[in-house]
PDB file of N, CA and C in Angstrom:
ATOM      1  N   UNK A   1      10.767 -40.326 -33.192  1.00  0.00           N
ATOM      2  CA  UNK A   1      10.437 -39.091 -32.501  1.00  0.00           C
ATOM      3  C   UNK A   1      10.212 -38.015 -33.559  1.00  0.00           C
ATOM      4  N   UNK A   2       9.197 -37.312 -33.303  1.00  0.00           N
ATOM      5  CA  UNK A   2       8.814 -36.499 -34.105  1.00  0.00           C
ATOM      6  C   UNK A   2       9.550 -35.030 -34.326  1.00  0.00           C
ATOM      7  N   UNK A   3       9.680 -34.086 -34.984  1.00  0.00           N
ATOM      8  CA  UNK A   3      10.452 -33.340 -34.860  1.00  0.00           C
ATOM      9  C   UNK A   3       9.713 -32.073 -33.853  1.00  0.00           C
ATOM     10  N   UNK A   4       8.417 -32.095 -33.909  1.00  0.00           N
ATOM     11  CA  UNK A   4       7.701 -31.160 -33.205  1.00  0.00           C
ATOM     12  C   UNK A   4       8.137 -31.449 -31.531  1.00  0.00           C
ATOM     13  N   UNK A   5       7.816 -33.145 -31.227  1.00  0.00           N
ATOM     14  CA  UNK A   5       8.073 -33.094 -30.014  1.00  0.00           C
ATOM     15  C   UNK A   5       9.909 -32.537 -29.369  1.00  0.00           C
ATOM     16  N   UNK A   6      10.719 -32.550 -30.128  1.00  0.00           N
ATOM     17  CA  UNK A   6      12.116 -32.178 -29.817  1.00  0.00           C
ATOM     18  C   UNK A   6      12.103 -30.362 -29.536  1.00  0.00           C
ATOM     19  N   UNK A   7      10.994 -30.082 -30.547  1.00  0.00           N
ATOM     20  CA  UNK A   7      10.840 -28.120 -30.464  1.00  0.00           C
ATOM     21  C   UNK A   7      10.484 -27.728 -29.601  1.00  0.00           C
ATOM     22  N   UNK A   8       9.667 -28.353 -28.587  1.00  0.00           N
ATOM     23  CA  UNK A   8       8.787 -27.931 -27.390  1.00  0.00           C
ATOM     24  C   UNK A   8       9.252 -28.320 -26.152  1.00  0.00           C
ATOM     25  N   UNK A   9      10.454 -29.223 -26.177  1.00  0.00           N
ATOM     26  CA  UNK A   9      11.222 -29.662 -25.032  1.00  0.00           C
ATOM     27  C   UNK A   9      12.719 -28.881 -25.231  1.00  0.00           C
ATOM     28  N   UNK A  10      12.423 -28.135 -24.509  1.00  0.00           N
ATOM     29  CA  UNK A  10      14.151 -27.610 -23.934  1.00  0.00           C
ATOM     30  C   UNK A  10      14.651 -27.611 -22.779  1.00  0.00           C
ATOM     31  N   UNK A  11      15.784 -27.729 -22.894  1.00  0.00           N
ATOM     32  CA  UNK A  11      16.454 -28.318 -21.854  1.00  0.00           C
ATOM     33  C   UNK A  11      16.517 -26.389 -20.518  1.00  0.00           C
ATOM     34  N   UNK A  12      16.065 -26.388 -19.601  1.00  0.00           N
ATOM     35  CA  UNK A  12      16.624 -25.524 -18.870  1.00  0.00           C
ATOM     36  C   UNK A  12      17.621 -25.894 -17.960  1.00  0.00           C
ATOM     37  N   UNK A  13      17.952 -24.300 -17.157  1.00  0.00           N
ATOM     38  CA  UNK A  13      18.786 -24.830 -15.832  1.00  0.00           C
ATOM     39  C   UNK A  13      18.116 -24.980 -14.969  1.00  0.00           C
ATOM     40  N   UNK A  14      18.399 -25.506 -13.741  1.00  0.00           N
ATOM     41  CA  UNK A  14      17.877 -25.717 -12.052  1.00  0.00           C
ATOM     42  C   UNK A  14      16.867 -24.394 -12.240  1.00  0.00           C
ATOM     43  N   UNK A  15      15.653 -24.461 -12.283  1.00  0.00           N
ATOM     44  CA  UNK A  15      14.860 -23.245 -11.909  1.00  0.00           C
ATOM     45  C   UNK A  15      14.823 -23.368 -10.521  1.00  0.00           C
ATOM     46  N   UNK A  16      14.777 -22.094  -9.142  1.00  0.00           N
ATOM     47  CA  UNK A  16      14.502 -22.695  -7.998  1.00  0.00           C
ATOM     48  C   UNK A  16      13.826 -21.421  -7.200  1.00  0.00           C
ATOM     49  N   UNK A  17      13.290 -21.092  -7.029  1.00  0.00           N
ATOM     50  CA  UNK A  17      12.428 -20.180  -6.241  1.00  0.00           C
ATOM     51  C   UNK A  17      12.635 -19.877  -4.893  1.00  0.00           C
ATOM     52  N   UNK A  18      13.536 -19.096  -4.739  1.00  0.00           N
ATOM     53  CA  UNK A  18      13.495 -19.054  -3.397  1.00  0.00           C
ATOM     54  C   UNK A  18      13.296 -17.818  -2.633  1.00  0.00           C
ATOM     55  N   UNK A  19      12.554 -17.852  -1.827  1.00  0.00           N
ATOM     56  CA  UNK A  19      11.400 -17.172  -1.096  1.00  0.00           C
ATOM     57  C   UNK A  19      12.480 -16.372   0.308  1.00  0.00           C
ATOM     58  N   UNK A  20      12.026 -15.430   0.704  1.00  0.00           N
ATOM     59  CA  UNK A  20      12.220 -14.575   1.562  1.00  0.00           C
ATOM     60  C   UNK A  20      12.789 -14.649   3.051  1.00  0.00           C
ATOM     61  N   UNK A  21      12.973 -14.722   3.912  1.00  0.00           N
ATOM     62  CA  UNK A  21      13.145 -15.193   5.147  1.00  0.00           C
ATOM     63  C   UNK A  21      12.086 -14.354   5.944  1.00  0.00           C
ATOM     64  N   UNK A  22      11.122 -14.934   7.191  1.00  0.00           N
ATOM     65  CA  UNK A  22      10.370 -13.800   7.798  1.00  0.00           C
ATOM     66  C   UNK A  22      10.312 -12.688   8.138  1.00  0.00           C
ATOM     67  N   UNK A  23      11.975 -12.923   8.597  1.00  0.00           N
ATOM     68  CA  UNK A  23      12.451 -11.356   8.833  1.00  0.00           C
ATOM     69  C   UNK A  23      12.681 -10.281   8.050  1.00  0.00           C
ATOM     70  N   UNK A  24      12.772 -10.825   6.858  1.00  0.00           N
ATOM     71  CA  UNK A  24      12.819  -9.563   5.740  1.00  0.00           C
ATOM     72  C   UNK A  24      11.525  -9.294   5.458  1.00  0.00           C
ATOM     73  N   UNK A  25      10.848 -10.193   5.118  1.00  0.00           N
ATOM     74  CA  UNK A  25       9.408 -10.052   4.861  1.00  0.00           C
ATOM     75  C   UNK A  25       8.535  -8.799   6.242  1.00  0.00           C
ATOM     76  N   UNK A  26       9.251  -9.294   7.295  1.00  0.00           N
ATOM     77  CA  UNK A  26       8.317  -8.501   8.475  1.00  0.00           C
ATOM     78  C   UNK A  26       9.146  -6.886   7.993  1.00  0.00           C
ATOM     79  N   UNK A  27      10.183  -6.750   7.926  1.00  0.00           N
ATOM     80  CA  UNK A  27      10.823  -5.495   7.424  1.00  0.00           C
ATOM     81  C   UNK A  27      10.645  -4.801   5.896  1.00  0.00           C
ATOM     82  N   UNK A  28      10.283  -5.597   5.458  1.00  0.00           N
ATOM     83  CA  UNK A  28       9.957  -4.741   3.964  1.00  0.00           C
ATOM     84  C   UNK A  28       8.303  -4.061   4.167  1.00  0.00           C
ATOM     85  N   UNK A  29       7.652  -5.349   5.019  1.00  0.00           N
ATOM     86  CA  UNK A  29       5.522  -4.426   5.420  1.00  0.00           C
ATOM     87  C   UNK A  29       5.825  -3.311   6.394  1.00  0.00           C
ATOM     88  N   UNK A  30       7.287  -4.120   7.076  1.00  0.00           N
ATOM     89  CA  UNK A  30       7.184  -1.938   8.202  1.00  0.00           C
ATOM     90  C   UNK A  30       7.750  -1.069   7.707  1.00  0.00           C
ATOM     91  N   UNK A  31       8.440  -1.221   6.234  1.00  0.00           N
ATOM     92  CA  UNK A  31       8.831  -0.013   5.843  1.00  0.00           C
ATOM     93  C   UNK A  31       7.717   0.502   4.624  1.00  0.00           C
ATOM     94  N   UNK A  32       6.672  -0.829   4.095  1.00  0.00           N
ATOM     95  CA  UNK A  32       5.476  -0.606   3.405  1.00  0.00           C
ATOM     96  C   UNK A  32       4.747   0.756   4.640  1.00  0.00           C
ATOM     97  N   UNK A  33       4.691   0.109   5.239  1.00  0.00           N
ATOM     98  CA  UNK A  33       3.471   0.682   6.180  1.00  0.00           C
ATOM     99  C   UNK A  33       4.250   1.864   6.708  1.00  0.00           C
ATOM    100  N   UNK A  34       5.059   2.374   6.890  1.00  0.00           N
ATOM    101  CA  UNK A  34       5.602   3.641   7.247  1.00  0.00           C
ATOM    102  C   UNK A  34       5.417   4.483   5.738  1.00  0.00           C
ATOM    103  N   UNK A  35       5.632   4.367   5.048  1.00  0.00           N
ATOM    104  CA  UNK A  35       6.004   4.792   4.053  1.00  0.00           C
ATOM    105  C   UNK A  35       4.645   4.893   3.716  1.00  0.00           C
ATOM    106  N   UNK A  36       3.407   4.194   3.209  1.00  0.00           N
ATOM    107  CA  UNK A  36       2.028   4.423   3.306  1.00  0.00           C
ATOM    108  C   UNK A  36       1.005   5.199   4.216  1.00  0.00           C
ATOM    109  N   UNK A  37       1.880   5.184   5.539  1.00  0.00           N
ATOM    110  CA  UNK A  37       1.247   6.248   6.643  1.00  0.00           C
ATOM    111  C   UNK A  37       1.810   7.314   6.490  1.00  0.00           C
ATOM    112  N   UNK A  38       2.947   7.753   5.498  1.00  0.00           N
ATOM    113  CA  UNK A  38       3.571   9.047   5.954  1.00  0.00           C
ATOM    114  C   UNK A  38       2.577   9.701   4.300  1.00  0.00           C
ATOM    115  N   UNK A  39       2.337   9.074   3.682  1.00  0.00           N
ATOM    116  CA  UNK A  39       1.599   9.645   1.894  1.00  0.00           C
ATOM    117  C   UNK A  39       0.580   9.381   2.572  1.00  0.00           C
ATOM    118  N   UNK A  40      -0.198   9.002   3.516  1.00  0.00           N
ATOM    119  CA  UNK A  40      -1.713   9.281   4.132  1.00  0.00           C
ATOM    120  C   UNK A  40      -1.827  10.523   4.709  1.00  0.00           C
ATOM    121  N   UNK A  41      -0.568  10.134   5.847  1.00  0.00           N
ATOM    122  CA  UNK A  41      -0.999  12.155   6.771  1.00  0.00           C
ATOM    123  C   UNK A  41      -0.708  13.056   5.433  1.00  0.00           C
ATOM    124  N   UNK A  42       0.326  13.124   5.018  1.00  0.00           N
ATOM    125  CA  UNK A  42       0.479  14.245   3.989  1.00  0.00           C
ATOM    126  C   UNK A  42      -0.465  14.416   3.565  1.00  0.00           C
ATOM    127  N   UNK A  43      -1.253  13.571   2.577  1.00  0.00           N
ATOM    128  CA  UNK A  43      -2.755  13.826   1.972  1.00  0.00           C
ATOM    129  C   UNK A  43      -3.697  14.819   2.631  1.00  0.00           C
ATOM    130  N   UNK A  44      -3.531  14.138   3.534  1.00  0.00           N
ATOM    131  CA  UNK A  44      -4.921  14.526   4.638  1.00  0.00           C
ATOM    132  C   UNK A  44      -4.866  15.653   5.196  1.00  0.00           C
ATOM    133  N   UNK A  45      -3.517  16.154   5.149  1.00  0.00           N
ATOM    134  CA  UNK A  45      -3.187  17.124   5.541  1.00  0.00           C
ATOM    135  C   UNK A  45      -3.260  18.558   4.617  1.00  0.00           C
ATOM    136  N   UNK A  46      -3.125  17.889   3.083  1.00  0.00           N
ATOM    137  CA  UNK A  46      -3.245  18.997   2.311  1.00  0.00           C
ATOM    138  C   UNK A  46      -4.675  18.938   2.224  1.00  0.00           C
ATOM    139  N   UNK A  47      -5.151  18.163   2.198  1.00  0.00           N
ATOM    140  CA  UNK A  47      -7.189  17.870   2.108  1.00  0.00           C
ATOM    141  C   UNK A  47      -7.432  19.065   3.148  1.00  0.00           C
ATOM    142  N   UNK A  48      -7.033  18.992   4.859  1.00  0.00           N
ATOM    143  CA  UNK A  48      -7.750  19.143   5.400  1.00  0.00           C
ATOM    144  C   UNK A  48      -7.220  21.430   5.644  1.00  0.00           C
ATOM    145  N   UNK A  49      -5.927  21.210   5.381  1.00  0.00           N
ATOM    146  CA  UNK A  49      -5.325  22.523   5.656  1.00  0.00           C
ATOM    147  C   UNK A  49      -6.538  24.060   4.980  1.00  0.00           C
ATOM    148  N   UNK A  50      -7.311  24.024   3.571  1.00  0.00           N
ATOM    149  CA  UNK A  50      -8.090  24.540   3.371  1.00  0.00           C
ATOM    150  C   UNK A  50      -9.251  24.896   4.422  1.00  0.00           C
ATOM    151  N   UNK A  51      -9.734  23.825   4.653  1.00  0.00           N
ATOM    152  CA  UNK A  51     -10.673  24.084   5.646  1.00  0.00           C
ATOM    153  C   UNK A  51     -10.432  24.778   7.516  1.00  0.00           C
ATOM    154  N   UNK A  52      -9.029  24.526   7.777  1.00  0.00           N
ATOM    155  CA  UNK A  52      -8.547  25.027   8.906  1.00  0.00           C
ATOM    156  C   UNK A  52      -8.189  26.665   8.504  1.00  0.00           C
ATOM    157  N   UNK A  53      -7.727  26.611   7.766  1.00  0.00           N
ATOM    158  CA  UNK A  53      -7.537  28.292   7.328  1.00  0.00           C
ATOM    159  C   UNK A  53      -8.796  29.165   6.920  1.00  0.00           C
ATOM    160  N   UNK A  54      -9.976  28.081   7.174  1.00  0.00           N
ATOM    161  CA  UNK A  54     -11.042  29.453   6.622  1.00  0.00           C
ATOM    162  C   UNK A  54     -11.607  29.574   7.623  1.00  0.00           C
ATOM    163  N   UNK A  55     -11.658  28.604   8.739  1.00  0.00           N
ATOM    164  CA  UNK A  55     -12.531  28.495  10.150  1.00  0.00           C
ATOM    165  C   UNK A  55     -12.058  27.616  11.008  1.00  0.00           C
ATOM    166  N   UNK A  56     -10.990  28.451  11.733  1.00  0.00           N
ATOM    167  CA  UNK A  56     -10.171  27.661  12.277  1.00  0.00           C
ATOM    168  C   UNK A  56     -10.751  27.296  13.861  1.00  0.00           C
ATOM    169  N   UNK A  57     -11.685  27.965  14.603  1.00  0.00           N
ATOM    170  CA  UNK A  57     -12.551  28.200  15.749  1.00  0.00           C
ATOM    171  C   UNK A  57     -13.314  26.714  15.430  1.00  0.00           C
ATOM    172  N   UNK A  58     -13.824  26.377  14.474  1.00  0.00           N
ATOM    173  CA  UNK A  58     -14.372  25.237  14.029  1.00  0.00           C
ATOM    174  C   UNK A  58     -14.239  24.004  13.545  1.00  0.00           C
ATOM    175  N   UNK A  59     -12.788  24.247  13.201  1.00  0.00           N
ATOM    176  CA  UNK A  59     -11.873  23.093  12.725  1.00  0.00           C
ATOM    177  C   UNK A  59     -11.822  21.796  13.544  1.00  0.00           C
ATOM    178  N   UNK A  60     -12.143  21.800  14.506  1.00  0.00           N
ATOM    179  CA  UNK A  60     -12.240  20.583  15.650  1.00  0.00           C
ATOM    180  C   UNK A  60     -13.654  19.266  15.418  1.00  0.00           C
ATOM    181  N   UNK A  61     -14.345  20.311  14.936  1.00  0.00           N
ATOM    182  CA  UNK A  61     -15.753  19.903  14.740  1.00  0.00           C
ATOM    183  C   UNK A  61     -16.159  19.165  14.238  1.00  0.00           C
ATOM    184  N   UNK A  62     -15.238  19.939  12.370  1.00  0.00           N
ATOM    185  CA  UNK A  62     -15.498  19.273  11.498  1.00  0.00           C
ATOM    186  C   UNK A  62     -14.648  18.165  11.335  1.00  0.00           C
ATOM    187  N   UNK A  63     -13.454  18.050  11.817  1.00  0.00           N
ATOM    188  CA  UNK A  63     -12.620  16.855  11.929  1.00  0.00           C
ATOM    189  C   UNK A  63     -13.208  15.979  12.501  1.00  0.00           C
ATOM    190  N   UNK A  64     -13.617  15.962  13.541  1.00  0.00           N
ATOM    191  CA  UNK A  64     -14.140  14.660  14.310  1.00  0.00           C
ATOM    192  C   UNK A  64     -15.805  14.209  13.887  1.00  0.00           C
ATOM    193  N   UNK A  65     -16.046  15.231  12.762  1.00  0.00           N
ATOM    194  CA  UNK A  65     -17.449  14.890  11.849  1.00  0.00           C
ATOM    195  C   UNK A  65     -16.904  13.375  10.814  1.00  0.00           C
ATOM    196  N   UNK A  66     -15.547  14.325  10.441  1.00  0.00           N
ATOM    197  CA  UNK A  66     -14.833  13.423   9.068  1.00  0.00           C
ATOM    198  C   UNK A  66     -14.015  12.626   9.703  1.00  0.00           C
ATOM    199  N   UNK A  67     -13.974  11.891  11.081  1.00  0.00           N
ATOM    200  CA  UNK A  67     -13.966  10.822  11.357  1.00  0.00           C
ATOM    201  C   UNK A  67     -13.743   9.379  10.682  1.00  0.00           C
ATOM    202  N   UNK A  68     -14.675   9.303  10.788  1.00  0.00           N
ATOM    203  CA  UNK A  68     -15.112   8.119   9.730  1.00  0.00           C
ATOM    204  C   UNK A  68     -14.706   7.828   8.351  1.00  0.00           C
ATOM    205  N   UNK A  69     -14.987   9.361   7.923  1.00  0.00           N
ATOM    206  CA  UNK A  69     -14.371   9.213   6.415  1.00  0.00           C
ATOM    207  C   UNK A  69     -12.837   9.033   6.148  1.00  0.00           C
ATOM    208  N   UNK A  70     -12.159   9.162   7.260  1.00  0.00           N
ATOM    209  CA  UNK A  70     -10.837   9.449   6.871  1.00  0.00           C
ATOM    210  C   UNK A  70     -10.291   7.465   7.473  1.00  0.00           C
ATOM    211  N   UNK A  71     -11.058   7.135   8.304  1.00  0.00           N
ATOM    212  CA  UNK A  71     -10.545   5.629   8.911  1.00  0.00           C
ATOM    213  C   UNK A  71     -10.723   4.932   7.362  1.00  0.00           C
ATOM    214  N   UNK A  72     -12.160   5.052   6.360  1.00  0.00           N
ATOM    215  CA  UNK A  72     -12.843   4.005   5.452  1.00  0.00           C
ATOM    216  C   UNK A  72     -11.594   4.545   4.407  1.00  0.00           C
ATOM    217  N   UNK A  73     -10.890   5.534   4.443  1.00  0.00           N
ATOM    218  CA  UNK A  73      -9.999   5.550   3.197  1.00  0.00           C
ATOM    219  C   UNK A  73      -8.767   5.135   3.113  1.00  0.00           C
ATOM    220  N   UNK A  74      -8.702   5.459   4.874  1.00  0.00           N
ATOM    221  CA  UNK A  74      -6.949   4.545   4.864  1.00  0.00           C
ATOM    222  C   UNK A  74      -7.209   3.261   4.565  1.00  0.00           C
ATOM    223  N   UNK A  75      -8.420   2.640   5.509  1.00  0.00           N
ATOM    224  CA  UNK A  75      -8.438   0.924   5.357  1.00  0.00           C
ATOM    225  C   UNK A  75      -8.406   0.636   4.051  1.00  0.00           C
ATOM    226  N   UNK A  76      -8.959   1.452   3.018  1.00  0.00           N
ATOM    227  CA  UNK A  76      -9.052   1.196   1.423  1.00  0.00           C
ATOM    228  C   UNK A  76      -8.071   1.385   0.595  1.00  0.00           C
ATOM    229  N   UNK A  77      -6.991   2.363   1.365  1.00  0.00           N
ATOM    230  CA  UNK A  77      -5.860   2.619   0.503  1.00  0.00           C
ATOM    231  C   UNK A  77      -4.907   1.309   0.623  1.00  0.00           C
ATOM    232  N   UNK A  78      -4.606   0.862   2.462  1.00  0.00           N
ATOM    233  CA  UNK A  78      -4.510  -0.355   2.531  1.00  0.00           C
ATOM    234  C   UNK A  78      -4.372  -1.268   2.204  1.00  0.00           C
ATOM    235  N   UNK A  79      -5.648  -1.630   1.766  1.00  0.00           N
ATOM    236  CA  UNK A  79      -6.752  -2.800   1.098  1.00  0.00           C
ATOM    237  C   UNK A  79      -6.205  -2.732  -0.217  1.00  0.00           C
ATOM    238  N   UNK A  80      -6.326  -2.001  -1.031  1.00  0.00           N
ATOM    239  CA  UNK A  80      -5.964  -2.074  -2.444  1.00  0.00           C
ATOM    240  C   UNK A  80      -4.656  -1.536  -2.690  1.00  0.00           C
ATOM    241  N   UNK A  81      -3.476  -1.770  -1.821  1.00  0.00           N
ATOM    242  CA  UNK A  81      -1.893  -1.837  -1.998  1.00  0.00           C
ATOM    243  C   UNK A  81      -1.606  -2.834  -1.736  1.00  0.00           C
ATOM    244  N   UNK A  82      -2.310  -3.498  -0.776  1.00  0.00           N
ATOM    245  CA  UNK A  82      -1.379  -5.049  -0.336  1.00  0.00           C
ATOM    246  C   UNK A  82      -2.350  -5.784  -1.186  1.00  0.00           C
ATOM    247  N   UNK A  83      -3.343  -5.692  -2.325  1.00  0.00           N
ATOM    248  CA  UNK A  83      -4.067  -6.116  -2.675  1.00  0.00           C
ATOM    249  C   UNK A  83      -3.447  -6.734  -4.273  1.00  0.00           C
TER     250      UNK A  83
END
């Protein structure tokens, strides 16, 4: 036996991987997802508070203009956290 092959074999302990139970798993994504929806409204809220304070008669308008924009950013913030 060579001495190289003895250098590259070491002996470990029991490696064993053990994985989650569902129920924690379902409780750690609802406290992901609470915790990700509450740093969304906040955002959105400081985003959107400028624009309610300069025209607030109009503020309805433009919200339901930015619609859309505000669904494509959560799904993306989403998307690239559980990602």
């Amino acid at each position: 036996m060579s001495s190289s092959s003895s250098v590259s074999r070491t002996e470990r302990p029991d490696e064993r991987i053990v994985l989650a139970r569902w129920v924690d798993r379902f409780i750690a994504w609802l406290i992901d997802l609470i915790i990700i929806s509450i740093g969304l409204a906040i955002l959105f809220v400081l985003i959107s508070l400028p624009f309610w304070l300069l025209d607030a008669t109009n503020f309805d308008r433009l919200y339901n203009s930015l619609e859309p924009l505000h669904y494509v950013i959560t799904r993306s913030v989403f998307f690239v956290y559980w990602t």
